[in-house]
Structures are given as C-alpha cells and as structure tokens.
C-alpha atoms as a PDB file:
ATOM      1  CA  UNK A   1     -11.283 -17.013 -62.995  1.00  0.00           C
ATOM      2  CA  UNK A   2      -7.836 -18.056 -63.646  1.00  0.00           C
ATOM      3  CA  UNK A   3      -5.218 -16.099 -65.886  1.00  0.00           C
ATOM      4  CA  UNK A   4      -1.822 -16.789 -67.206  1.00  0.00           C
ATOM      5  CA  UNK A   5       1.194 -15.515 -64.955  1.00  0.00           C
ATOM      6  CA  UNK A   6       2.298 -13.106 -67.464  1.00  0.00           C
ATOM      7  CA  UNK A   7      -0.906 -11.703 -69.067  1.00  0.00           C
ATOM      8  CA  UNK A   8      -2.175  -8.979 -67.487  1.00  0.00           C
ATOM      9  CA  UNK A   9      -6.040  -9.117 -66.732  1.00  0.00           C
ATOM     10  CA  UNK A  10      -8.785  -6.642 -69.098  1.00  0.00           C
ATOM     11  CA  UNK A  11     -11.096  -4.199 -67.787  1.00  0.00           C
ATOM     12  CA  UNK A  12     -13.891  -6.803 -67.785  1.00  0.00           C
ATOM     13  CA  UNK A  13     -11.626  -9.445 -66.376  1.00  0.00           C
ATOM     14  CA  UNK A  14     -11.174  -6.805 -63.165  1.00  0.00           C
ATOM     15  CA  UNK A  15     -15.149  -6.336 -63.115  1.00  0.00           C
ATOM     16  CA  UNK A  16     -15.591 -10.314 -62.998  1.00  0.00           C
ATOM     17  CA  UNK A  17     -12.799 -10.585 -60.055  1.00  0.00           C
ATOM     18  CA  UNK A  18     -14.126  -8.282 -57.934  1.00  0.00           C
ATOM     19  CA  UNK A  19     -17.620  -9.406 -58.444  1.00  0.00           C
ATOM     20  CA  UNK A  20     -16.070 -12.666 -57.681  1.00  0.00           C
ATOM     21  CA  UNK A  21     -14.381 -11.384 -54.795  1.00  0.00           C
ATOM     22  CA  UNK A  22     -17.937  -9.663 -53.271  1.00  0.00           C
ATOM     23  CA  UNK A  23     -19.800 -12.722 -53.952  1.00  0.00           C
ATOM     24  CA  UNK A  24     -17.428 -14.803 -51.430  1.00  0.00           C
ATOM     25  CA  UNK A  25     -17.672 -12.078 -48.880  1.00  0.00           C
ATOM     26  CA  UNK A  26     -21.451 -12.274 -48.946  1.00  0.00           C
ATOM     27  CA  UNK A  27     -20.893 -16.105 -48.809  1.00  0.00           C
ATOM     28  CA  UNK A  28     -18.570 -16.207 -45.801  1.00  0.00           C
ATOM     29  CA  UNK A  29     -20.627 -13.793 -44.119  1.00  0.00           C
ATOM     30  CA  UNK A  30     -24.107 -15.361 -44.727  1.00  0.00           C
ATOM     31  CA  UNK A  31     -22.269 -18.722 -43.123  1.00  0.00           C
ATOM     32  CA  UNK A  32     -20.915 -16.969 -40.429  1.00  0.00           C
ATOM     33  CA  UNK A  33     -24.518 -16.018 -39.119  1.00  0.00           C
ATOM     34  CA  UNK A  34     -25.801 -19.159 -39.686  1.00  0.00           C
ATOM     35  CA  UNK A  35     -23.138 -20.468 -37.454  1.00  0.00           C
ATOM     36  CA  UNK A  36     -23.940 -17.930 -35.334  1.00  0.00           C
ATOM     37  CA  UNK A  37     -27.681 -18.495 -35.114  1.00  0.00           C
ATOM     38  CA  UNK A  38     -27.035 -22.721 -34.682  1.00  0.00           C
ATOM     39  CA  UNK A  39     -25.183 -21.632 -31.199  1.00  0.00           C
ATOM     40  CA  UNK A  40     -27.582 -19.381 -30.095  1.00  0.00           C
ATOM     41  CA  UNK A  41     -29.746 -22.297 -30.505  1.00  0.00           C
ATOM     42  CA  UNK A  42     -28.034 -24.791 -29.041  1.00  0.00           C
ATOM     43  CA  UNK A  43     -26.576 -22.705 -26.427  1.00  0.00           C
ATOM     44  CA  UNK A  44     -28.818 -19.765 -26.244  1.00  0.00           C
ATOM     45  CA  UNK A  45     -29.960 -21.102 -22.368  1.00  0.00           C
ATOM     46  CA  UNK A  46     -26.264 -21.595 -21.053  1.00  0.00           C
ATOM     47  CA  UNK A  47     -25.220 -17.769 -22.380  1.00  0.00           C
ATOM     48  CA  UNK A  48     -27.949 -16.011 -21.178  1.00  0.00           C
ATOM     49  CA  UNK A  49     -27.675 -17.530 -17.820  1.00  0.00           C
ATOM     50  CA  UNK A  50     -23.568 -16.923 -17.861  1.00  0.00           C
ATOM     51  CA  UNK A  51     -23.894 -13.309 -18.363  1.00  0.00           C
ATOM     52  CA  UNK A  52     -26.897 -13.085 -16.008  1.00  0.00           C
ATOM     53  CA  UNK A  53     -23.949 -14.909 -13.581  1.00  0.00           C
ATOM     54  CA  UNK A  54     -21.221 -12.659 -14.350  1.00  0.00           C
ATOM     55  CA  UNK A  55     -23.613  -9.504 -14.237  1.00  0.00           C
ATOM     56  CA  UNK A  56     -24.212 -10.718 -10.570  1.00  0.00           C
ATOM     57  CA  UNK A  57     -21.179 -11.201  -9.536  1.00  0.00           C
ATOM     58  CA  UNK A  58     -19.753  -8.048 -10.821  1.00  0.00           C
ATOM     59  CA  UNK A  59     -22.550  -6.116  -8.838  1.00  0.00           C
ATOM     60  CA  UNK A  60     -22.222  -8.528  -5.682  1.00  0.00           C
ATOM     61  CA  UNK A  61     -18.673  -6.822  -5.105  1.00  0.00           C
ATOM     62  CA  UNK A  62     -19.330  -3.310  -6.142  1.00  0.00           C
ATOM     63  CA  UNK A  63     -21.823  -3.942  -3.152  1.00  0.00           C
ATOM     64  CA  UNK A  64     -19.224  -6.068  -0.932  1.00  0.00           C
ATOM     65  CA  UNK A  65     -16.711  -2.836  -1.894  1.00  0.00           C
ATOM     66  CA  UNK A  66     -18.816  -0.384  -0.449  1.00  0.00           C
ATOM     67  CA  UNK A  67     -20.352  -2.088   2.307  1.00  0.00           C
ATOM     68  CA  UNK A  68     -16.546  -2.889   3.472  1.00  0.00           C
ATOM     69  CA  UNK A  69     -16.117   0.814   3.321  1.00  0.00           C
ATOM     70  CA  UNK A  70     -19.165   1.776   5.063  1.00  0.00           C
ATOM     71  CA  UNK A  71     -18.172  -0.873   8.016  1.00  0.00           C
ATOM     72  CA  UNK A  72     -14.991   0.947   8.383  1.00  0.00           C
ATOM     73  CA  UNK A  73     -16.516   4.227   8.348  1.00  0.00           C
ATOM     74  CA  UNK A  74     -18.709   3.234  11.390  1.00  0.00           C
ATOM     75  CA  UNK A  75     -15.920   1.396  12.906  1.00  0.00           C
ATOM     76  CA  UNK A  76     -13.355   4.314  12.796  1.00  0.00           C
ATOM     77  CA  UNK A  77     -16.420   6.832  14.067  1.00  0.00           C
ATOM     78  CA  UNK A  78     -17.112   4.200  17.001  1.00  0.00           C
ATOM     79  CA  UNK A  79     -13.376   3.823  18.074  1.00  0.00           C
ATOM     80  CA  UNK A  80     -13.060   7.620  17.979  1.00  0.00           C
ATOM     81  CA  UNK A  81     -16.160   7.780  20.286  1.00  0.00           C
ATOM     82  CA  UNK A  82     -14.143   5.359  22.740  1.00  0.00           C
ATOM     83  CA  UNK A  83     -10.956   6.792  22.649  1.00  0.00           C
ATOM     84  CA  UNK A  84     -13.113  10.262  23.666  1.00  0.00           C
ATOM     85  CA  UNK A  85     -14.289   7.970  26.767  1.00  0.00           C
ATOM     86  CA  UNK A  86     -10.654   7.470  27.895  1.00  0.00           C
ATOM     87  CA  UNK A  87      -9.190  11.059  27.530  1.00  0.00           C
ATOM     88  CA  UNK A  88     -12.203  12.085  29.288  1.00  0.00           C
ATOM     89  CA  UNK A  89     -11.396   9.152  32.335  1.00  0.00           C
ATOM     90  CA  UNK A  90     -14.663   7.168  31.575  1.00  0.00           C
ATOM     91  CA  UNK A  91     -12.589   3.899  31.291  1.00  0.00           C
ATOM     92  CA  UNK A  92     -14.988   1.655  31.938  1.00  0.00           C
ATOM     93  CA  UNK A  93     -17.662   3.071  29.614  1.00  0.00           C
ATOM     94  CA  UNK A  94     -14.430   3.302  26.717  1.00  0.00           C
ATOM     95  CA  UNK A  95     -13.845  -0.635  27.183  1.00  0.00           C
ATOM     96  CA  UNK A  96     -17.464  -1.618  26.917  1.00  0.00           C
ATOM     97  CA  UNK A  97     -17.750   0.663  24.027  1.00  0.00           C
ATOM     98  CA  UNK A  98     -14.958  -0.965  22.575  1.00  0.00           C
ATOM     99  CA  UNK A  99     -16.006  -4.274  22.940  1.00  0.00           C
ATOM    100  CA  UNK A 100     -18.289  -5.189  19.530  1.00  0.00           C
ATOM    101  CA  UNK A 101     -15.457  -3.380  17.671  1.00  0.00           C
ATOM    102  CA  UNK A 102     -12.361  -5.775  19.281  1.00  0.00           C
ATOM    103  CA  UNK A 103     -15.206  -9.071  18.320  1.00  0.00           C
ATOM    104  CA  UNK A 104     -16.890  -8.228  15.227  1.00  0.00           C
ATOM    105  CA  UNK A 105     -14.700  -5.098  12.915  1.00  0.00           C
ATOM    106  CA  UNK A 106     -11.974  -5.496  10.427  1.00  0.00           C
ATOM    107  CA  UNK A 107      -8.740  -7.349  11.768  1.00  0.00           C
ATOM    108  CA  UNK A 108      -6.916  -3.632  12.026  1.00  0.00           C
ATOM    109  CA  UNK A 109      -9.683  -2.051  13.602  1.00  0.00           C
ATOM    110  CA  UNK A 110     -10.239  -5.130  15.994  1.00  0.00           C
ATOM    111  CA  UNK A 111      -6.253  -5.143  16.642  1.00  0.00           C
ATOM    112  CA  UNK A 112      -6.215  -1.275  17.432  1.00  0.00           C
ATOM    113  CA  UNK A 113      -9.930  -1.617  19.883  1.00  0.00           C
ATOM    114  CA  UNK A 114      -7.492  -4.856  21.759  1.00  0.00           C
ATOM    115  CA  UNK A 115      -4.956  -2.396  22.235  1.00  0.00           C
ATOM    116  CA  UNK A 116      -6.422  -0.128  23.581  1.00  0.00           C
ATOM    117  CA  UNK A 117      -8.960  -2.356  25.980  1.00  0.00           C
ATOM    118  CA  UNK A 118      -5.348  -3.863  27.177  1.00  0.00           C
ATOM    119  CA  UNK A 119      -4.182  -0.439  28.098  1.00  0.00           C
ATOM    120  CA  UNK A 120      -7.586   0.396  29.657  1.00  0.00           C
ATOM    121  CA  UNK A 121      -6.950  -2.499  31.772  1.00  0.00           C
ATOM    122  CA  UNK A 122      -3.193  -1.812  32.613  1.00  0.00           C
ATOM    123  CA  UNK A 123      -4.398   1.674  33.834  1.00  0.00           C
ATOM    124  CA  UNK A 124      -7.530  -0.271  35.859  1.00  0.00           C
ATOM    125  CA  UNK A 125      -4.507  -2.930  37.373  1.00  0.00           C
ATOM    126  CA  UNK A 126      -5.630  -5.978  36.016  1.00  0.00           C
ATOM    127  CA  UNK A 127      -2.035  -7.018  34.291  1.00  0.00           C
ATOM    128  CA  UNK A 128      -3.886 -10.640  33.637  1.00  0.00           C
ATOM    129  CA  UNK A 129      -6.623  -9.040  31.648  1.00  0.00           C
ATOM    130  CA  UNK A 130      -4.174  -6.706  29.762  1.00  0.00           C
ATOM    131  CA  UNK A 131      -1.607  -9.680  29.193  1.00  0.00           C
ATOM    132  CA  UNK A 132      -4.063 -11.961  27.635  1.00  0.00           C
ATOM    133  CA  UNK A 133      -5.340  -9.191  24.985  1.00  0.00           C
ATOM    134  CA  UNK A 134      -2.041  -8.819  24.009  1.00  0.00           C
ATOM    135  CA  UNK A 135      -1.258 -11.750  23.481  1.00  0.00           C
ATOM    136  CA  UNK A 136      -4.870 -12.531  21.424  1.00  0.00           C
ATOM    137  CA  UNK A 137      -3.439  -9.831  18.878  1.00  0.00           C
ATOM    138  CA  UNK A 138       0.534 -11.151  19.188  1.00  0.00           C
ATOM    139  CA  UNK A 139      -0.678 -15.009  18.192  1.00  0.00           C
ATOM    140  CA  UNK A 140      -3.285 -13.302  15.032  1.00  0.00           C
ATOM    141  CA  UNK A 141      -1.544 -14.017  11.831  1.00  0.00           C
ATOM    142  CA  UNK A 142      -4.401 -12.226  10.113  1.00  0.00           C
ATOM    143  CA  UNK A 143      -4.053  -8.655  12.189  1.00  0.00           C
ATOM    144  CA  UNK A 144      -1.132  -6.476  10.760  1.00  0.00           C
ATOM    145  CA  UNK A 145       2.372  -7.193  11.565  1.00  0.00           C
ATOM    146  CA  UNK A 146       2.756  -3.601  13.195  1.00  0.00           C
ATOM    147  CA  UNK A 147       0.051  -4.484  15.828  1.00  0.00           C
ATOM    148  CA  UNK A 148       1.155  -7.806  15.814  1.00  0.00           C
ATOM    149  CA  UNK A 149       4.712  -6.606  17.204  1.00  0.00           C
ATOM    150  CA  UNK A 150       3.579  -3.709  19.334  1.00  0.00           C
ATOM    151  CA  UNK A 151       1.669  -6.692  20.951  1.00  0.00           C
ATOM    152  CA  UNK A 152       4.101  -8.826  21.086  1.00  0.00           C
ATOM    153  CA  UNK A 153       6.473  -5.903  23.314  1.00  0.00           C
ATOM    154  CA  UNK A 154       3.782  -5.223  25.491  1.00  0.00           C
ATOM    155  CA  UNK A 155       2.938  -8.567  26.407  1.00  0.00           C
ATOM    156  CA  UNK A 156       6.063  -9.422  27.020  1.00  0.00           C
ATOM    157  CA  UNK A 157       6.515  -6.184  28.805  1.00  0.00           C
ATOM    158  CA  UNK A 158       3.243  -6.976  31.186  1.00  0.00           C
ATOM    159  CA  UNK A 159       4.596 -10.285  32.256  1.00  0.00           C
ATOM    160  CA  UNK A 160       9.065  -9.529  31.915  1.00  0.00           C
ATOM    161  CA  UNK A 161       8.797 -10.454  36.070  1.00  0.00           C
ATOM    162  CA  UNK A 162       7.360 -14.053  35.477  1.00  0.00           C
ATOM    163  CA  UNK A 163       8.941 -15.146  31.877  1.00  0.00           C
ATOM    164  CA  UNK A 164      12.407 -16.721  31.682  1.00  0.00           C
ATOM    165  CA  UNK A 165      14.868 -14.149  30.074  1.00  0.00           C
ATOM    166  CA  UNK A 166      15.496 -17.029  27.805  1.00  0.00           C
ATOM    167  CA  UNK A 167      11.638 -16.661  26.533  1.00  0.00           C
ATOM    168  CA  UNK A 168      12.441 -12.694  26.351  1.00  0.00           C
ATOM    169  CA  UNK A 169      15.214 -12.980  24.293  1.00  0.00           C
ATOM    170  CA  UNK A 170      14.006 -15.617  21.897  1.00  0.00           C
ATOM    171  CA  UNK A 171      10.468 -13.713  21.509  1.00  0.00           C
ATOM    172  CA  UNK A 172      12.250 -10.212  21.048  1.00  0.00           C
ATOM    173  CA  UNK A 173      15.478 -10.501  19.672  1.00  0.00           C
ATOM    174  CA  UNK A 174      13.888 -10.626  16.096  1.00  0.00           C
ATOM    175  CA  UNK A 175      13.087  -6.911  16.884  1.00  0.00           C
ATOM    176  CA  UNK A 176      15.535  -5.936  18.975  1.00  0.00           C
ATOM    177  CA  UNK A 177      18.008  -5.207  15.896  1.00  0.00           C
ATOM    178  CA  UNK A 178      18.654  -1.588  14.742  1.00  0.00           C
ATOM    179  CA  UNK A 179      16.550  -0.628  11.582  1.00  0.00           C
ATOM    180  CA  UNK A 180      13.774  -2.077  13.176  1.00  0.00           C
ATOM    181  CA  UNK A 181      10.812   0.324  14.333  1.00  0.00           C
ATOM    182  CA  UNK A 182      10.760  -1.241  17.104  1.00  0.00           C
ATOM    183  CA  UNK A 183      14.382  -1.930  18.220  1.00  0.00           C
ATOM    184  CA  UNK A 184      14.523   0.937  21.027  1.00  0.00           C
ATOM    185  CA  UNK A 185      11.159  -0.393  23.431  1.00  0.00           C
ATOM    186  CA  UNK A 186      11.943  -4.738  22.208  1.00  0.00           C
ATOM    187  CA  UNK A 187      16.001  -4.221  22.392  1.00  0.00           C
ATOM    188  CA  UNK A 188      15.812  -2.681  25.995  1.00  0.00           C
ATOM    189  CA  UNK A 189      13.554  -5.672  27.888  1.00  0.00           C
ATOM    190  CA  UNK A 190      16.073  -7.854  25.789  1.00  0.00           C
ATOM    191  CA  UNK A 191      19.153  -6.248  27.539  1.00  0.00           C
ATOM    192  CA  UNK A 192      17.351  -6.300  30.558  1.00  0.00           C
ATOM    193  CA  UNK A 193      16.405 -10.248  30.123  1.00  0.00           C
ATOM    194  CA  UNK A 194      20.426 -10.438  29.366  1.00  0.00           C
ATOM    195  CA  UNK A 195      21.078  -8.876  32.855  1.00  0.00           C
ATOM    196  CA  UNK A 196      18.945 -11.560  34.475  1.00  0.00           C
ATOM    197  CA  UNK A 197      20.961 -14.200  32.836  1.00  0.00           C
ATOM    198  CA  UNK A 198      23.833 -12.188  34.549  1.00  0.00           C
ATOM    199  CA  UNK A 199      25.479 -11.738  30.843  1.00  0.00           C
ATOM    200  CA  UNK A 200      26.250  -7.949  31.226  1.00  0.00           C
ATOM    201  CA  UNK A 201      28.637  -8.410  27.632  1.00  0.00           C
ATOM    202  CA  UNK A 202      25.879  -8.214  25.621  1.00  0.00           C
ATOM    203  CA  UNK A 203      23.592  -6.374  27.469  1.00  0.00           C
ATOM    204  CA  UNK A 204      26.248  -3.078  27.714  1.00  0.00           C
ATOM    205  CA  UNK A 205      27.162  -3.341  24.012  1.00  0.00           C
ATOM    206  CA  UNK A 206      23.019  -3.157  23.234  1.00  0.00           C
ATOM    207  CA  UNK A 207      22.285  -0.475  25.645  1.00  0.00           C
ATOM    208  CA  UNK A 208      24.948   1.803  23.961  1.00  0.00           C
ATOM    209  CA  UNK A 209      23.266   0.544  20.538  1.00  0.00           C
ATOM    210  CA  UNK A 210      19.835   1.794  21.656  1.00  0.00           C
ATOM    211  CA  UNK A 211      21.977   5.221  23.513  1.00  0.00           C
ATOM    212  CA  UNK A 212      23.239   6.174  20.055  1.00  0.00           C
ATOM    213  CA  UNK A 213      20.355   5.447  17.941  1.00  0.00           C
ATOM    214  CA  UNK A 214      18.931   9.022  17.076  1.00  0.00           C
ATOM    215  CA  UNK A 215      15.491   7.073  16.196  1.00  0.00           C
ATOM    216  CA  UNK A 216      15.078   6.023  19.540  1.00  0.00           C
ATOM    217  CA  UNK A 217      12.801   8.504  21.532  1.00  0.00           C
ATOM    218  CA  UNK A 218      14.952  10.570  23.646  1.00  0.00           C
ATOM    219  CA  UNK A 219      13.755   9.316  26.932  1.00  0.00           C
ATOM    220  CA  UNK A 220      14.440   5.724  26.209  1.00  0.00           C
ATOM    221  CA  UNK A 221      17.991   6.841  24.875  1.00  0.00           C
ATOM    222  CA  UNK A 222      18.878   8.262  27.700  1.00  0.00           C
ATOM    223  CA  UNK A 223      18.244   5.335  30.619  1.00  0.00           C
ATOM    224  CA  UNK A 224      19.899   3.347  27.982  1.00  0.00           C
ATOM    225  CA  UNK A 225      23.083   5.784  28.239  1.00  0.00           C
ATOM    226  CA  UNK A 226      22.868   5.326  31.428  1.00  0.00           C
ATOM    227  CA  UNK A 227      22.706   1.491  31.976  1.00  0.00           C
ATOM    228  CA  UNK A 228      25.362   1.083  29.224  1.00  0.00           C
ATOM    229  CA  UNK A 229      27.820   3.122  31.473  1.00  0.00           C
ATOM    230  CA  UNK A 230      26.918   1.608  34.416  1.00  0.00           C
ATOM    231  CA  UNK A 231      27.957  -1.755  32.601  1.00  0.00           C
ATOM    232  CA  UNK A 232      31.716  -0.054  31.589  1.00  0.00           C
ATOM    233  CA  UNK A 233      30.136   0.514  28.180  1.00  0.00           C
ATOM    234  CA  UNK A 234      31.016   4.104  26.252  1.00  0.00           C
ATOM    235  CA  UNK A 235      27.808   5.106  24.896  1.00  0.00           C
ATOM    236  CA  UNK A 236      28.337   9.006  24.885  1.00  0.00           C
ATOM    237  CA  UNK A 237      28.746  10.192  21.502  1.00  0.00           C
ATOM    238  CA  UNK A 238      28.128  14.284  21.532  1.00  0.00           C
ATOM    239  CA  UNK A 239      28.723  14.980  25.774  1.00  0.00           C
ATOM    240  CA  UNK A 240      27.151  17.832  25.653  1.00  0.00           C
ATOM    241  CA  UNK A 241      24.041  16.277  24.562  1.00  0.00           C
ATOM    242  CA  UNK A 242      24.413  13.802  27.534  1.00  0.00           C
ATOM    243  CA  UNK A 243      24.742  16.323  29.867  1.00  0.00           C
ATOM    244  CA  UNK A 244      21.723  18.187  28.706  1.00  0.00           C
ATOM    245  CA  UNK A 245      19.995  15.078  29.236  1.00  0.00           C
ATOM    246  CA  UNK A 246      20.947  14.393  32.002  1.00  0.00           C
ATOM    247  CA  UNK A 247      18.634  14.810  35.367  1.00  0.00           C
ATOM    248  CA  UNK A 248      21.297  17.399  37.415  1.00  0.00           C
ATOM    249  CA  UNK A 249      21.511  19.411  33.933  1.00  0.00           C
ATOM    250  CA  UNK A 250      17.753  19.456  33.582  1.00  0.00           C
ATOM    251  CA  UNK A 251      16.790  20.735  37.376  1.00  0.00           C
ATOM    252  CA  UNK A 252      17.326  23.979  37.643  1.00  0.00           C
ATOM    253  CA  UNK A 253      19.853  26.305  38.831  1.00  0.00           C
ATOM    254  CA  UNK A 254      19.497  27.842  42.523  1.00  0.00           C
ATOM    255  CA  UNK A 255      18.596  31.395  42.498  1.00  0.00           C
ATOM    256  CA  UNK A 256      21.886  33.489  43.379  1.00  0.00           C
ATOM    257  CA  UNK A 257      21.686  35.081  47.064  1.00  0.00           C
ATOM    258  CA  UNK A 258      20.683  38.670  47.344  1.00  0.00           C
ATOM    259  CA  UNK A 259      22.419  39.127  50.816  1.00  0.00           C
END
C-alpha cells in the first residue's frame, strides 16, 4: 500500500503494513524451505556422504594424533631401556636393543638411537661402523638440524686422519663461527684442519676465539689457550683464570717437610 510522501499513515493504514509486512516474511520463508527441500533432493546423496567423509577424516587424525603419541611413548621407554644397557656395560645387548628404534621410530628418536649405536661402536673400536652412522644421520634432511650437526662433528671427527683439511674446513666452517652451539667442538677440528694446511694465521686467531668464549666447556677452552699461544696468539684474558686452569696449578702442592 502506497502513501503520499507527506501524509502521514492512519491507525488502520499501520495495521494493513504490518500485516503486509508478516505476510512477505511468511512468503520468503515458505520459499526458502522449498528451496531447501529441492537440494536435499537433488543433493541429499552427495551431503550425506560429505559429512560421513569429513566425520572420518576428523576421527582418522584424532586417532593418527594419539597413536603418534603412543609410538613415542614406547619409543622414549625403549631408548631409556638401552641407554640402561650401556651405563650398566652391556653394549652389545644396548645396540641390538637399539636397533628397531634407529629403523622404524620417529626421525628424532631414530637420530638420537644412531647416535648412540655410533658411540656404542666407537667404544667397541669399529671407527667404520661408527663413521657410517654418522654420517646416515649428517646426510637426513628429515632428522633435526641439532642431530644433524652433532653428526656432522663427529663424523668428521671419526675420520679428521683420512679427510683432506680442505673437506674439514668446507664441511665445518658453517659451524665453526661464534654464536653457534656448536662453534667450540666444529671450530677446533677446523683450526686443526688449518694446521695441516700449514696456515697457522688463521688457525691461532680461532683457537684464541674458542679460548675466550665463556660458552665453550672449560676443558675445550683451555687446550685451545694453549694451542693459540703456542701459535704466538694472546688468548689469556683473566691470568689468573689461566693459571687455575692450568695442569701445574691443578696438581697439587708437595706436603712441607717435617724434618
């Protein structure tokens, strides 16, 4: 019902608007269900089988969640149980127990169980065995970079004697820089590779890198010290400190005679 701009609508004029009004409401809704009801019969097939789908899916990795978490339960409890082998000296028992973990459990898991079967067979001699596990977890770009690099060092480390110091240097240097977690244990067999090539330059001015970096485990600090100085490098910052870590400071005084 239309009305002039400027003349205000009666009482019974409202009623008929908002009867009006109702009446489309129940119109548009009544031809929304229809709608409604064509697709569901048309398509009624398609969207029962999509949610069935999605319902699947959406319990297929609550299940793939918690069987991953299970797995690495059992994997953690089994690596525990070999790493109890080898502080109790049963190192062959620890590597065979470690075995189906290094093949078969998550990439970290199966990095750490390498590891460790390489370091069972360092202690057991065989350097060949030892090498190539290390290097199995150095060349896997899906293990973690942290076990990718301690791998890395100790491979390098098993076979320093037979690489070219060129090899060393271009497999280490990457790590061998300070701010690196690892720059103390790669930067040393770099400065040692350097003192193959008979360039003592850089390998002083590293050594006294690796002396005065305080992250660097003491031990390792010190032999650098020391090979830095033997090279004409300064690498004493507090000498007091050297001298308290140094060998004649650390033996112990002779008792004074009682004659």
């Amino acid at each position: 019902m239309a009305l002039p701009p400027d003349q205000k609508p009666s009482p019974a004029d409202q009623r008929a608007l908002a009867q009006q009004d109702v009446f489309m409401r129940e119109v548009d809704e009544a031809l929304r269900e229809d709608q409604l009801k064509d697709v569901l019969h048309k398509h009624g097939v398609l969207i029962g089988v999509a949610v069935v789908a999605l319902l699947l899916a959406f319990g297929g990795w609550l299940w793939w969640r918690d069987s991953q978490k299970a797995e690495a339960g059992e994997a953690g409890e089994q690596y525990m149980v070999a790493l109890d082998q080898v502080e109790a000296g049963r190192l062959a028992q620890a590597y065979g127990d470690l075995e189906p973990l290094a093949r078969d459990a998550p990439d970290g898991t199966a990095a750490a169980a390498k590891l460790m079967q390489a370091g069972i067979a360092l202690e057991q001699g065989n350097r060949a065995q030892a090498g190539k596990l290390f290097a199995e977890v150095a060349a896997d770009d899906d293990t973690p970079k942290p076990y990718r690099d301690l791998a890395t060092i100790r491979e390098v480390a098993v076979n320093f004697d037979a690489l070219p110091p060129e090899t060393v240097i271009a497999r280490l240097k990457p790590l061998a820089t300070p701010g690196n977690a690892w720059f103390g244990a790669a930067g040393e067999l770099v400065g040692a590779a350097y003192l193959k090539q008979g360039r003592n330059e850089l390998a002083g001015p590293l050594f006294a890198q690796i002396a005065k970096d305080k992250t660097v485990p003491d031990t390792l600090r010190s032999r650098a010290r020391q090979l830095a100085g033997l090279l004409g490098v300064d690498a004493v910052e507090d000498v007091r400190a050297a001298l308290a870590d140094s060998p004649v400071a650390a033996a112990p005084a002779a008792a004074p005679s009682q004659e």
